[in-house]
N, C-alpha and C. Protein backbone atom coordinates (compact mmCIF):
# COMPACT_ATOMS: atom_id res chain seq x y z
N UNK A 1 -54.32 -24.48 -34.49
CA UNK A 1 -54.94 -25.79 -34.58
C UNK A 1 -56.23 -25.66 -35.37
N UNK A 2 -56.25 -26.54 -36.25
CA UNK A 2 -57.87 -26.67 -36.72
C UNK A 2 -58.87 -27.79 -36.34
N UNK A 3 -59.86 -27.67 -36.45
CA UNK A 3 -60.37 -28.80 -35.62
C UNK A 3 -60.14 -30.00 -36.69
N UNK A 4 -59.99 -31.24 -36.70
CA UNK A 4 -59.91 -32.49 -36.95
C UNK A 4 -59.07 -32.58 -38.98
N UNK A 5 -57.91 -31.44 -37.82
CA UNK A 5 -57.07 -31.63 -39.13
C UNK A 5 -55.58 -31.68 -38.40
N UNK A 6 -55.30 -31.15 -37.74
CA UNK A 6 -54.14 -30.88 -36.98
C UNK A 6 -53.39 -29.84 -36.09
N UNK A 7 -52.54 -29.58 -36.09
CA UNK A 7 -51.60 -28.27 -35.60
C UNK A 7 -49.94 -28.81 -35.85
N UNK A 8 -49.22 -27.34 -36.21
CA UNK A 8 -48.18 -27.11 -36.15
C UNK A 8 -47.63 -26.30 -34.72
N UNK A 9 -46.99 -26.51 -34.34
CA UNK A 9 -46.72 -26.03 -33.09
C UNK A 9 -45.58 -24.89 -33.40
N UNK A 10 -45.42 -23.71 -33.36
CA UNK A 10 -44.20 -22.67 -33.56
C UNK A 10 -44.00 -21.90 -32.15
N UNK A 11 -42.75 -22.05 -31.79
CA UNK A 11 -41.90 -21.31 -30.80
C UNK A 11 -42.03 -20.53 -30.68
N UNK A 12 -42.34 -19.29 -29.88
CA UNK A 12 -42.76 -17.86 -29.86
C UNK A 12 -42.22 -17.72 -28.44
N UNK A 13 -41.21 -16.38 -27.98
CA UNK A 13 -41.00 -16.28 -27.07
C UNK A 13 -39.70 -16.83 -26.42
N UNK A 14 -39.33 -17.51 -26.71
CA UNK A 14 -38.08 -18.37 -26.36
C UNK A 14 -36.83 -17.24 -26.36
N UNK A 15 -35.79 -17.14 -25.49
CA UNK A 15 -34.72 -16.70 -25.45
C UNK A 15 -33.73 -17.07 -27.19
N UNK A 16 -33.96 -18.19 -27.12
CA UNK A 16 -33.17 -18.36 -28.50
C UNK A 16 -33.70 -19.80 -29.53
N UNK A 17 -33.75 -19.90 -30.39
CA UNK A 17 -34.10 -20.99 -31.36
C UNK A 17 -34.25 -22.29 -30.94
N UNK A 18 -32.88 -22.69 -29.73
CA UNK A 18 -32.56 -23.95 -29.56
C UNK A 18 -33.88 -23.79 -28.08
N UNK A 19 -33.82 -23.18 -27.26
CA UNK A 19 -34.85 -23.30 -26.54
C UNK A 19 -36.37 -23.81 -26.45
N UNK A 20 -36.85 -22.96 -27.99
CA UNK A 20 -38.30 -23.23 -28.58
C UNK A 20 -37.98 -24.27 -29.17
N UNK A 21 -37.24 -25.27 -29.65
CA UNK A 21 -36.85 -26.61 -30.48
C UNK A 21 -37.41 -27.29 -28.80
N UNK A 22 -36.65 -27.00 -28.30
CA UNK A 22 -36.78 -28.33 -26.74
C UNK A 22 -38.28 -27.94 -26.17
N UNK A 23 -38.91 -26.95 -25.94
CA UNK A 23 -39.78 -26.37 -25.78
C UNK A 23 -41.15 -27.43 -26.37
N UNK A 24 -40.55 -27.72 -27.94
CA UNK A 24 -41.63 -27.63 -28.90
C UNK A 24 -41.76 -29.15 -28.88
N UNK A 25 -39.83 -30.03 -28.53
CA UNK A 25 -40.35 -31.20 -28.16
C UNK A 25 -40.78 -31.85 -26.90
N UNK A 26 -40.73 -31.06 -25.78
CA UNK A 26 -41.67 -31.62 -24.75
C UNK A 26 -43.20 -31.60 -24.68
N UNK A 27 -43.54 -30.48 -25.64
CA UNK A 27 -45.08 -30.57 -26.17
C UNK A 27 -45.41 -31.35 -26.86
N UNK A 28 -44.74 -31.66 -27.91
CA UNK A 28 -45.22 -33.26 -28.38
C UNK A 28 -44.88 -34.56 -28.34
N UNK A 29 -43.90 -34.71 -27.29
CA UNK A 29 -43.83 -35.90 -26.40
C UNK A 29 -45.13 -35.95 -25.76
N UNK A 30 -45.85 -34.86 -24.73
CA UNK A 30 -46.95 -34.82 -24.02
C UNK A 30 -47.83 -35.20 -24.72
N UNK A 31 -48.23 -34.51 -25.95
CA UNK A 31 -49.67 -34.86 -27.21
C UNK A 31 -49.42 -36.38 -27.58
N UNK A 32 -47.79 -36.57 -27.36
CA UNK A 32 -48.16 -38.30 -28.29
C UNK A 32 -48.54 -39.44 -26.98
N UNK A 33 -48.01 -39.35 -25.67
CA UNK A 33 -48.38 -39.76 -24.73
C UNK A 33 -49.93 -39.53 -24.25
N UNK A 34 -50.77 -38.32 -24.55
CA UNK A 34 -51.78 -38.40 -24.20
C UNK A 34 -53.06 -39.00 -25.55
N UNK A 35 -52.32 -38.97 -26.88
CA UNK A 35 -52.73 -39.59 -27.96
C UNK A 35 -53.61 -38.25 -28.29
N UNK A 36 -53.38 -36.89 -28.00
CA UNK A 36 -54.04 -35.78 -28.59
C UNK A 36 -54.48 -35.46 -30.42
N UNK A 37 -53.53 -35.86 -30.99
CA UNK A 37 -53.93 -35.88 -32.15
C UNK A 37 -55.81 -37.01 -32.38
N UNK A 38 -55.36 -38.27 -31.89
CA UNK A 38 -56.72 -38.53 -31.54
C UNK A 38 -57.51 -38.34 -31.26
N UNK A 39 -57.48 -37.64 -30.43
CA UNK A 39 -58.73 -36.92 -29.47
C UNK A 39 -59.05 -36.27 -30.63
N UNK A 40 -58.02 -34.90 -31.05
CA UNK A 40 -58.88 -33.99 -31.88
C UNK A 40 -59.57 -34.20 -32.81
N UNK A 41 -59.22 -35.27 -34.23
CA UNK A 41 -59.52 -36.16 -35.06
C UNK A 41 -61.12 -36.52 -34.65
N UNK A 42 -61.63 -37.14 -33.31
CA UNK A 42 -62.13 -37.42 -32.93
C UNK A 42 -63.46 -36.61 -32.66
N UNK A 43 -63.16 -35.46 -32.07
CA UNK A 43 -63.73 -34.48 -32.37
C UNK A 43 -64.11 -33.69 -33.31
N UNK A 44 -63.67 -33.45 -33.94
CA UNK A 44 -63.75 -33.21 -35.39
C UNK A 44 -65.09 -33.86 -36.09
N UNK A 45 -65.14 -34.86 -36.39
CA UNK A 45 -65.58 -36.02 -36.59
C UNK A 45 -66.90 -35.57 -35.87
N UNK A 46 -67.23 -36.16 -34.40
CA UNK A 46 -68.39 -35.53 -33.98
C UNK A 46 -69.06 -34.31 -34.45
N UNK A 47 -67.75 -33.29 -34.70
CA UNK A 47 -68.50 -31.87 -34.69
C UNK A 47 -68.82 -31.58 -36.29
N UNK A 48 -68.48 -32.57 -37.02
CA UNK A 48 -68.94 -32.85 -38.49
C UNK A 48 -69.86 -33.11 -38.85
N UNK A 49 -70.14 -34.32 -38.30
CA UNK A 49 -71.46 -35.99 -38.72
C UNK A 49 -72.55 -34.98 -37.25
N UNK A 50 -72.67 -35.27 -36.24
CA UNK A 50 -73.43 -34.49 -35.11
C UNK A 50 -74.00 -33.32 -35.06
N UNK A 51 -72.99 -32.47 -35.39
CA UNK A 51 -73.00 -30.90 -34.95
C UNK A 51 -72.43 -30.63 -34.17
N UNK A 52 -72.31 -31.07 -33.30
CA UNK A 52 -72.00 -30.83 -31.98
C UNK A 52 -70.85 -32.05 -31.26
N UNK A 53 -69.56 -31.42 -30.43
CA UNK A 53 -69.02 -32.21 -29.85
C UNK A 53 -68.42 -31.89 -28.46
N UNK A 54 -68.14 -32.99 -27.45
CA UNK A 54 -67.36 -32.88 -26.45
C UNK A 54 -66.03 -33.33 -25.75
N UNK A 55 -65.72 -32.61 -25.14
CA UNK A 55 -64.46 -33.00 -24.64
C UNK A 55 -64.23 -32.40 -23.37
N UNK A 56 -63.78 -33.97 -22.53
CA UNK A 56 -63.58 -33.68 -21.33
C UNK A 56 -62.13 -34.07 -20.73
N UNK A 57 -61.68 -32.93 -20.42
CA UNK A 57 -60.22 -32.71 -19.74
C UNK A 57 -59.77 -33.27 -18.30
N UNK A 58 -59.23 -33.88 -17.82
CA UNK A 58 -58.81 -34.94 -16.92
C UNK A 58 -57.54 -34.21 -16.30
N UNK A 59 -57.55 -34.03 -15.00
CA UNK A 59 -56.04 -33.58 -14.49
C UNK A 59 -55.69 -34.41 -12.85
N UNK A 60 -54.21 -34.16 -12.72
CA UNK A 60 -54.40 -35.07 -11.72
C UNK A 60 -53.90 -33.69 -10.37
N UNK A 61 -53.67 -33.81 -9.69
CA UNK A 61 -53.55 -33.01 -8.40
C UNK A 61 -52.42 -31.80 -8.39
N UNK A 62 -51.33 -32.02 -9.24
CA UNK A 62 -50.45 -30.68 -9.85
C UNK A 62 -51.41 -29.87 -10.75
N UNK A 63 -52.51 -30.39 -11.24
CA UNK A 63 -53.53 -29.26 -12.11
C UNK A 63 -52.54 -29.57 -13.54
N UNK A 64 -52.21 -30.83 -13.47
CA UNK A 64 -51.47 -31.58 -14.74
C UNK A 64 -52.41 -32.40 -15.77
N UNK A 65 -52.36 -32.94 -16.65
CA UNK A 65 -53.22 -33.23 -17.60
C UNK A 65 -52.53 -34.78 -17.04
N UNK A 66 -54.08 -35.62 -16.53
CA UNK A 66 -53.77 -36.92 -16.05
C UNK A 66 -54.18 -37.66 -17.58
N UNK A 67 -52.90 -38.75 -17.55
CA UNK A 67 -53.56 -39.94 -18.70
C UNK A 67 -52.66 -40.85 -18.06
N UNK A 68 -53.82 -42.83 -18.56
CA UNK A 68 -53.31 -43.58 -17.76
C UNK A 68 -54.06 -44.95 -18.68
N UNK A 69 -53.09 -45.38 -19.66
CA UNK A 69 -53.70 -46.34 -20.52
C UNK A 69 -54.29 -47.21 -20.11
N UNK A 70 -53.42 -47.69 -18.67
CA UNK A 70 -54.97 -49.15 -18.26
C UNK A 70 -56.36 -48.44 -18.04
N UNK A 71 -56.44 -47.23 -17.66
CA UNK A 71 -57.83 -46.85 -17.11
C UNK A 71 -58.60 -46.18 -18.71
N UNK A 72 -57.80 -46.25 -19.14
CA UNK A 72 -57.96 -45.20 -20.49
C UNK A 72 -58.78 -43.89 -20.62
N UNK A 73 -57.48 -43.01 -20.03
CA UNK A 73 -57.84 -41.67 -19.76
C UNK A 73 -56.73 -41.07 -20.22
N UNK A 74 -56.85 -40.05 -21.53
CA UNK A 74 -55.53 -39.58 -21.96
C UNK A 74 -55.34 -38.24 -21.54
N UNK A 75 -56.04 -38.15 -20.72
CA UNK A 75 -56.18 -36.20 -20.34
C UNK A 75 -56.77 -34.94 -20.46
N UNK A 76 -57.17 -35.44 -22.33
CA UNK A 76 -57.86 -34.77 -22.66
C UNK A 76 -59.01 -35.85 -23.53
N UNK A 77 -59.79 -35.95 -23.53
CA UNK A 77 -60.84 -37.33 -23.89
C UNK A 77 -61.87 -36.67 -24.91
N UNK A 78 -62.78 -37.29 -26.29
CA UNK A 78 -63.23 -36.74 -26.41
C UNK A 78 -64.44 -37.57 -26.05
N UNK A 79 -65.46 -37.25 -26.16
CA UNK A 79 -66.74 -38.23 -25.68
C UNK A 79 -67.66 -37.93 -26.79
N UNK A 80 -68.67 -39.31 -27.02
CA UNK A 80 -69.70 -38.88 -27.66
C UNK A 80 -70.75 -38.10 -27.46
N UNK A 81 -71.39 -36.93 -28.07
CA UNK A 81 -71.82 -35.99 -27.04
C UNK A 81 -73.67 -36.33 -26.77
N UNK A 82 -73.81 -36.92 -27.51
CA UNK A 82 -75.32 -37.85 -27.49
C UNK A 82 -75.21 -38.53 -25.88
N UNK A 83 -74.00 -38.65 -25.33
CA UNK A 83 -74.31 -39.46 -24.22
C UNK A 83 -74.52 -38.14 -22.95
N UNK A 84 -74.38 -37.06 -23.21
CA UNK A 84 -74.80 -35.93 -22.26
C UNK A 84 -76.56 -35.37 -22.11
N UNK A 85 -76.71 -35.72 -21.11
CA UNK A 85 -78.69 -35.83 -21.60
C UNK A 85 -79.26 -34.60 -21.65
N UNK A 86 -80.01 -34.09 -22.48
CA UNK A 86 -80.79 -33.34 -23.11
C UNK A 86 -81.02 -32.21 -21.75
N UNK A 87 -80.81 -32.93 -20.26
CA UNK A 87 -81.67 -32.03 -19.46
C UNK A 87 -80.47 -31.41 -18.73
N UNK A 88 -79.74 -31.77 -18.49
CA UNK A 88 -77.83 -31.33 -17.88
C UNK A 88 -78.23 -30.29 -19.16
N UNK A 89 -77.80 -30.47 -20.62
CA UNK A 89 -77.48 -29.84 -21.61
C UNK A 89 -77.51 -27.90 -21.40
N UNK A 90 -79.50 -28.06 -21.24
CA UNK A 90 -80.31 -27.07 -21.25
C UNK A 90 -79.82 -26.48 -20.22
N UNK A 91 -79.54 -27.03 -18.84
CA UNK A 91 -79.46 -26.38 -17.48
C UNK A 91 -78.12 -25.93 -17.81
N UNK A 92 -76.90 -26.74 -17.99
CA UNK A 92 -75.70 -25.85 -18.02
C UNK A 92 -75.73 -24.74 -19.26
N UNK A 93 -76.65 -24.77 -20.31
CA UNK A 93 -76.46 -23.38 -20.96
C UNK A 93 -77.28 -22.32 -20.90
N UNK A 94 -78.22 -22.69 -19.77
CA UNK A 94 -78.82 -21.43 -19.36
C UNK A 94 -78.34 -20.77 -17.48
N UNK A 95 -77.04 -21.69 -17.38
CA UNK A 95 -76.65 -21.51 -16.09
C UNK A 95 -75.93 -20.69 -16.24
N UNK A 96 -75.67 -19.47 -15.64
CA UNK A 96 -74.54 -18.39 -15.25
C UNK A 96 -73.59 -18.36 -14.60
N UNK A 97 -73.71 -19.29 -13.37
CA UNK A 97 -72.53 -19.53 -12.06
C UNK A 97 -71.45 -20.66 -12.53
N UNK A 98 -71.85 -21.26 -13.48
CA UNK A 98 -70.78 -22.34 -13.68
C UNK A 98 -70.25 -23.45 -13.10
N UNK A 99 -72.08 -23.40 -12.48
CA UNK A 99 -71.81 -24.74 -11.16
C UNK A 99 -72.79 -25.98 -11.39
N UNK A 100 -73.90 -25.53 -12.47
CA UNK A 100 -74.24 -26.51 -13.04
C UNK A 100 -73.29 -27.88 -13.98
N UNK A 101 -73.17 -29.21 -13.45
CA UNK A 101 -72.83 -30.12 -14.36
C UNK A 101 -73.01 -30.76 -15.71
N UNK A 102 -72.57 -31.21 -16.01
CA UNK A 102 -72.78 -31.70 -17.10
C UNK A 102 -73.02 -33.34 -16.63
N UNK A 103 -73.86 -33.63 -16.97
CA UNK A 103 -74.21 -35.46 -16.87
C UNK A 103 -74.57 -36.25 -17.83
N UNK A 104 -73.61 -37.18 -17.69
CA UNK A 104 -73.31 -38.27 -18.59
C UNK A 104 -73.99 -39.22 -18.89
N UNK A 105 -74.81 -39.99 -19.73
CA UNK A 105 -75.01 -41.03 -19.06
C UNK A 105 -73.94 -42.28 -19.86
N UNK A 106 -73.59 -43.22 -18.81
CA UNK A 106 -72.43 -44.29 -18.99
C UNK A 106 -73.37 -45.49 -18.37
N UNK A 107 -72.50 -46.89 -19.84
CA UNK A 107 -73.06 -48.37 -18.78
C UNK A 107 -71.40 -48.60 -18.43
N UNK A 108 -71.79 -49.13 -17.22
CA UNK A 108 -70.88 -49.65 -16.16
C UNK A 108 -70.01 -51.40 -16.66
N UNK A 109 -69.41 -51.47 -16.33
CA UNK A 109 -67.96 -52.29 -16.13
C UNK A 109 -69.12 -53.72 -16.47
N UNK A 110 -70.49 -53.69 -15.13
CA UNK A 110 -71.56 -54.95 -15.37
C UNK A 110 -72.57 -54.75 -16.57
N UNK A 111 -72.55 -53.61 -17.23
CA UNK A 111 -73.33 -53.59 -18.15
C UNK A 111 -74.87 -52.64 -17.74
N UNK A 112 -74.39 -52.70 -16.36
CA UNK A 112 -75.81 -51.62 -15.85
C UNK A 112 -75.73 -49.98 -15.91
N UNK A 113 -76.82 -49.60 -16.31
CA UNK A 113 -76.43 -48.00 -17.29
C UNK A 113 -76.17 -47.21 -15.74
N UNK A 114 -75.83 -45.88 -15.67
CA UNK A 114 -75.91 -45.19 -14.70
C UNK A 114 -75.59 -43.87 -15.30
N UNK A 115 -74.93 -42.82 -14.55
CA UNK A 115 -74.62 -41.53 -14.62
C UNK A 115 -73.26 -41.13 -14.09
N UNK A 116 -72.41 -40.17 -14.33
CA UNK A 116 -71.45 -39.37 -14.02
C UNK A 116 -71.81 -37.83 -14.58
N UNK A 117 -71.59 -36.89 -13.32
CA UNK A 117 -71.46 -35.49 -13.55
C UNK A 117 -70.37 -34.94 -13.49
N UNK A 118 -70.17 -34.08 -14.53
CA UNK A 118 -69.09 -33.54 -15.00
C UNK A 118 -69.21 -32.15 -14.70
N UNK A 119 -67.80 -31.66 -14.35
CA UNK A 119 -67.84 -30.38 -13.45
C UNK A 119 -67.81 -29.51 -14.84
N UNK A 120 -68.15 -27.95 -14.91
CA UNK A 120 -68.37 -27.09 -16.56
C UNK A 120 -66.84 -27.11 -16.83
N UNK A 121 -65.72 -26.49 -15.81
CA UNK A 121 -64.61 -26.23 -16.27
C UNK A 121 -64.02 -27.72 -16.75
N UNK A 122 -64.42 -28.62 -16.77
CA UNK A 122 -63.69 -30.02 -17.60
C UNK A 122 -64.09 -29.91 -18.66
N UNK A 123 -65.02 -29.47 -19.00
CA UNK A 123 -65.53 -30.38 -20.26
C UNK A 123 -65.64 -29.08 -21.43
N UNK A 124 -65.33 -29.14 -22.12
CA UNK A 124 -65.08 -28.34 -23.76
C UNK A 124 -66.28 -28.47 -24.57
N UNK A 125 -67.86 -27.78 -24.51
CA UNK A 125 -68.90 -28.44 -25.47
C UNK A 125 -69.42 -27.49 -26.50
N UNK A 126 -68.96 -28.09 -27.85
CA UNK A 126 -68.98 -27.07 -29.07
C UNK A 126 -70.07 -27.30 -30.00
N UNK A 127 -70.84 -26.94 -30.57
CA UNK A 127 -71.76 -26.92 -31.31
C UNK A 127 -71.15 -26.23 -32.90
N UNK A 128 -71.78 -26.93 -33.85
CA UNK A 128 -71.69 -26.31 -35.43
C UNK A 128 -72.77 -24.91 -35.43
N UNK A 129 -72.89 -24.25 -35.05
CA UNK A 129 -74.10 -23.23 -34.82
C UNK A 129 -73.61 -21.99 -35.31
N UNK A 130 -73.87 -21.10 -36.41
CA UNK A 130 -73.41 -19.81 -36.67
C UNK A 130 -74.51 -18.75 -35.67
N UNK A 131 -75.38 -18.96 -35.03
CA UNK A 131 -76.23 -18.28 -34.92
C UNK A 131 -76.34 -17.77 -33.23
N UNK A 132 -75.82 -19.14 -32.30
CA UNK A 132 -75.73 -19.75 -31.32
C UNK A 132 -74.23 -19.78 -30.81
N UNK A 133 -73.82 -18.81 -29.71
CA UNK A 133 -72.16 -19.86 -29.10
C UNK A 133 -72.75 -20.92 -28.43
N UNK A 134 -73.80 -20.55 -27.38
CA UNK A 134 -74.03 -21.59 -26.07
C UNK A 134 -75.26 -22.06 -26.52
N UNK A 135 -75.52 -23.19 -27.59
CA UNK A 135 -76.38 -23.71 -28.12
C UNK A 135 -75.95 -25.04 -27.53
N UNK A 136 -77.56 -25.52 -27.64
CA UNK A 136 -77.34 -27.51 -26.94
C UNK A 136 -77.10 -28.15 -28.15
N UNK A 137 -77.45 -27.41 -29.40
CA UNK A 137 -77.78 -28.72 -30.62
C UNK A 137 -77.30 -28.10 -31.73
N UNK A 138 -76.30 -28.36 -32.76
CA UNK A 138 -75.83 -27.51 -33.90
C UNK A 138 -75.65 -28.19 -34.95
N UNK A 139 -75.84 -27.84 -36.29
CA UNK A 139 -76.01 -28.52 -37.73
C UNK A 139 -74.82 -28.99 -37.88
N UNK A 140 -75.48 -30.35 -38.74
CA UNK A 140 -74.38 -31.14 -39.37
C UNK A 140 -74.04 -30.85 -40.25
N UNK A 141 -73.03 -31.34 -41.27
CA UNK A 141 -72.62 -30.99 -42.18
C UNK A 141 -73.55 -31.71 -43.15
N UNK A 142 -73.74 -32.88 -43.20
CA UNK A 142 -74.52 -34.04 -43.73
C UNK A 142 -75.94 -33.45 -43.91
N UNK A 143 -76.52 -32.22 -43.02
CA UNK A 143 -78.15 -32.00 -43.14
C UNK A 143 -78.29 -32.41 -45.11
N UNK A 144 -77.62 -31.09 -45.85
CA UNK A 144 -78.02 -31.49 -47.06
C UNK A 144 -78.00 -32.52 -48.19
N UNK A 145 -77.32 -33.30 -47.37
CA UNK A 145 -77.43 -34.83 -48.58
C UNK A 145 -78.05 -35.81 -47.70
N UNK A 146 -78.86 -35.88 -46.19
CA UNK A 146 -79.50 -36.69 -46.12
C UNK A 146 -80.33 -37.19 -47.02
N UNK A 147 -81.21 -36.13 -47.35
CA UNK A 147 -82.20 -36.60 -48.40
C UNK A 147 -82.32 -37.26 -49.51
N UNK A 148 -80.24 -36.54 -50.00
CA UNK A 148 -80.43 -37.21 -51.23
C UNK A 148 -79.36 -38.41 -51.15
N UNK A 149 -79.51 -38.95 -49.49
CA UNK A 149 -78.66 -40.02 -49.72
C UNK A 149 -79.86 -41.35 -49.25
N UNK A 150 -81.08 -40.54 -48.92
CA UNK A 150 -82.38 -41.78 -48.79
C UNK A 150 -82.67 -42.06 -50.14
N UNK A 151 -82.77 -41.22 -50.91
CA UNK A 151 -83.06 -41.37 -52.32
C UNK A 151 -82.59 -42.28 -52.88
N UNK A 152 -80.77 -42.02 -53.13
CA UNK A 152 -80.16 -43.14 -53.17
C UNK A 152 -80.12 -44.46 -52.84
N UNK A 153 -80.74 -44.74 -51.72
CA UNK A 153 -80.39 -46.25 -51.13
C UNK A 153 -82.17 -46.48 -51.63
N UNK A 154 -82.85 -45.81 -51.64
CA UNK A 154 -84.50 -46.32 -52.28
C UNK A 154 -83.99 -46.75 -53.82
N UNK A 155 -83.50 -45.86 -54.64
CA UNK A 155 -83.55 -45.97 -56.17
C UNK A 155 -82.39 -46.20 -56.55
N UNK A 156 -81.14 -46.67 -56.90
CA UNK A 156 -80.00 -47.10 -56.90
C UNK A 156 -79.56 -46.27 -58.32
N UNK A 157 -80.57 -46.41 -59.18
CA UNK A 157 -80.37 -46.04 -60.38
C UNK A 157 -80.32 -44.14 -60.78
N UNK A 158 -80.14 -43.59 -59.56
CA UNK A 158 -79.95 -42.18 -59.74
C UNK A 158 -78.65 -41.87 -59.23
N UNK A 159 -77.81 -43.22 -58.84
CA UNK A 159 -76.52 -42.64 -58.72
C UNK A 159 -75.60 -41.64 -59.85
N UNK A 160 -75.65 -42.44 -60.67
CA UNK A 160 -74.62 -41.60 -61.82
C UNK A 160 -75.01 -39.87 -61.46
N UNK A 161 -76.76 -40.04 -61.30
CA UNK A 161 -77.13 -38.34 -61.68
C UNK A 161 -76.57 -37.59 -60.39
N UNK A 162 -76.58 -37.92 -59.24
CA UNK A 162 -76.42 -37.74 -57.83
C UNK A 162 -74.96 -37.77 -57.75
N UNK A 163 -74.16 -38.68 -58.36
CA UNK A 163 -72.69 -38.55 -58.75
C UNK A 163 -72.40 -37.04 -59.23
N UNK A 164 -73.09 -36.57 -60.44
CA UNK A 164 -72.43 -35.80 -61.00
C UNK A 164 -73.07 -34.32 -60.82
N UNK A 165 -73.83 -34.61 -59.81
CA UNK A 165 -74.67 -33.09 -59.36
C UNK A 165 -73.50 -32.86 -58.26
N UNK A 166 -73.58 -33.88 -57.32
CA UNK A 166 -72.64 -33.67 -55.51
C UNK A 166 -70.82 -33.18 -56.70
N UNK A 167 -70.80 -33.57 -57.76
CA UNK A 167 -69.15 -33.35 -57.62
C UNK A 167 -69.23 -32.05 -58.50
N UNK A 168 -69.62 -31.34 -58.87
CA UNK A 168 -70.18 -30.07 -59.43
C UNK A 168 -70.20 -29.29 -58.68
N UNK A 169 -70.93 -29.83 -57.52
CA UNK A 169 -70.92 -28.54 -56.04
C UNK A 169 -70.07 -28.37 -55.33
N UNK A 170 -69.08 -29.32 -55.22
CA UNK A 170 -68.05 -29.67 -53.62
C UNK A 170 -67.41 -28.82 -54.52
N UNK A 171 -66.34 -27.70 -53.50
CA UNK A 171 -65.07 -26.79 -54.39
C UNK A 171 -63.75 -27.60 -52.86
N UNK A 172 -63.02 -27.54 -53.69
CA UNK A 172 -61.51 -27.78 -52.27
C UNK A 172 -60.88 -26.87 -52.38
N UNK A 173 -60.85 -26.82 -50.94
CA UNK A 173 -60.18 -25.40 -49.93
C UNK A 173 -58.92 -25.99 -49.46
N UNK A 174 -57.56 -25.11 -49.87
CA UNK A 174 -56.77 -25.82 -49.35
C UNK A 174 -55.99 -24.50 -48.45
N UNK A 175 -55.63 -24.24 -47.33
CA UNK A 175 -55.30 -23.84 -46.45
C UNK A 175 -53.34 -23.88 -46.39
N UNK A 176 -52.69 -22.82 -46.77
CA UNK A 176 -50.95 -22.53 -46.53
C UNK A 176 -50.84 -21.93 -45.22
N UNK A 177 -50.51 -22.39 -44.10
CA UNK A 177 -50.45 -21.75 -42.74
C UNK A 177 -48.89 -21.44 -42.57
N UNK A 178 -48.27 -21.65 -43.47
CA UNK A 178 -46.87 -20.83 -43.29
C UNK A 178 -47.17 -19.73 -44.45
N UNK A 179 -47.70 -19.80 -45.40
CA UNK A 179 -47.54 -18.62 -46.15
C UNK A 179 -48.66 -17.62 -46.03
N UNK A 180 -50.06 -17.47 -45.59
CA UNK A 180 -51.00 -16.69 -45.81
C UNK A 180 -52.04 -17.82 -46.41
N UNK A 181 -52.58 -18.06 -47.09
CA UNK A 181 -53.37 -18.84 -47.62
C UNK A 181 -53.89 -18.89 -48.92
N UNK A 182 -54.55 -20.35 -49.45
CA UNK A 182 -54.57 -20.03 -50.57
C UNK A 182 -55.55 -20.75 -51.53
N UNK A 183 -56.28 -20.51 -52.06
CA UNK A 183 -58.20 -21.55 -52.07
C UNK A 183 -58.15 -21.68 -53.50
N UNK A 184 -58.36 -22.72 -53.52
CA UNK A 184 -58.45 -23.68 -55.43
C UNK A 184 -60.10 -23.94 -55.13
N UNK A 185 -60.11 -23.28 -56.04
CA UNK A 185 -62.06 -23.24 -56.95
C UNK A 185 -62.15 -24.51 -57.90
């Protein structure tokens, strides 16, 4: 899987071909029922524009991945991670026991704000950080064209130049996951 691009799912292990085929479609019956491709997409996305993203995993009493469209809970959820407050953040990544929460803050059904704590083993919280695994806060992708996208919206007339500097720099990476791989400069 890559983050907020997809996955191929391959059979490994199966007694015989036709096994990992049925195998491979009860796994994505499950992903399209829980709308997983979404989620990840979703994430992605956060862990792009943010730095940093979360995701919190939902199960129901078999230790099954609960989803339930009226309540809208697909099992695996991703959340915006700005809504986890700065002070949960710090405490669960300097906590060792794994009993510190994670807390949310949420407005309610009336519109009045409140809180939910989230147990560590639910929730998935990733940071863009080369430097950092258990970091609270990790770079965006965006850090280096903020600047030159204030510029832009101040002076309009440096687009063309800003056009043709940004497409000079970007290279596309394109990724063969059945063959080995393979990168266009």
């Amino acid at each position: 899987m890559e983050l907020g691009v997809g996955w191929t799912l391959k059979p490994v292990g199966f007694e015989d071909e036709e096994d990992g085929q049925d195998a491979k479609k009860i796994v994505d019956n499950q992903f399209e029922k829980m709308d997983y491709h979404g989620t990840i997409m979703e994430l992605g996305m956060f862990y792009r524009v943010l730095g940093r993203a979360c995701q919190v995993n939902t199960y129901d009493l078999n230790g099954d991945f609960y989803f339930n469209k009226n309540e809208k809970v697909t099992g695996a959820d991703s959340i915006n991670p700005m809504t986890i407050t700065d002070a949960s953040l710090r405490k669960v990544m300097a906590d060792r026991t794994g009993t510190e929460p994670y807390v949310q803050r949420v407005t309610g059904s009336v519109g009045n704000p409140g809180t939910v704590e989230l147990e560590q083993d639910r929730v998935i919280y990733i940071t863009n950080n080369p430097f950092a695994k258990y970091s609270t806060y990790g770079n965006s992708d965006l850090n280096n064209s903020v600047t030159d996208l204030r510029t832009l919206a101040r002076f309009p007339h440096y687009r063309d130049a800003l056009a043709r500097l940004y497409s000079q720099m970007h290279r596309i990476v394109t990724i063969d996951s059945e063959n080995s791989y393979n990168i266009i400069w």
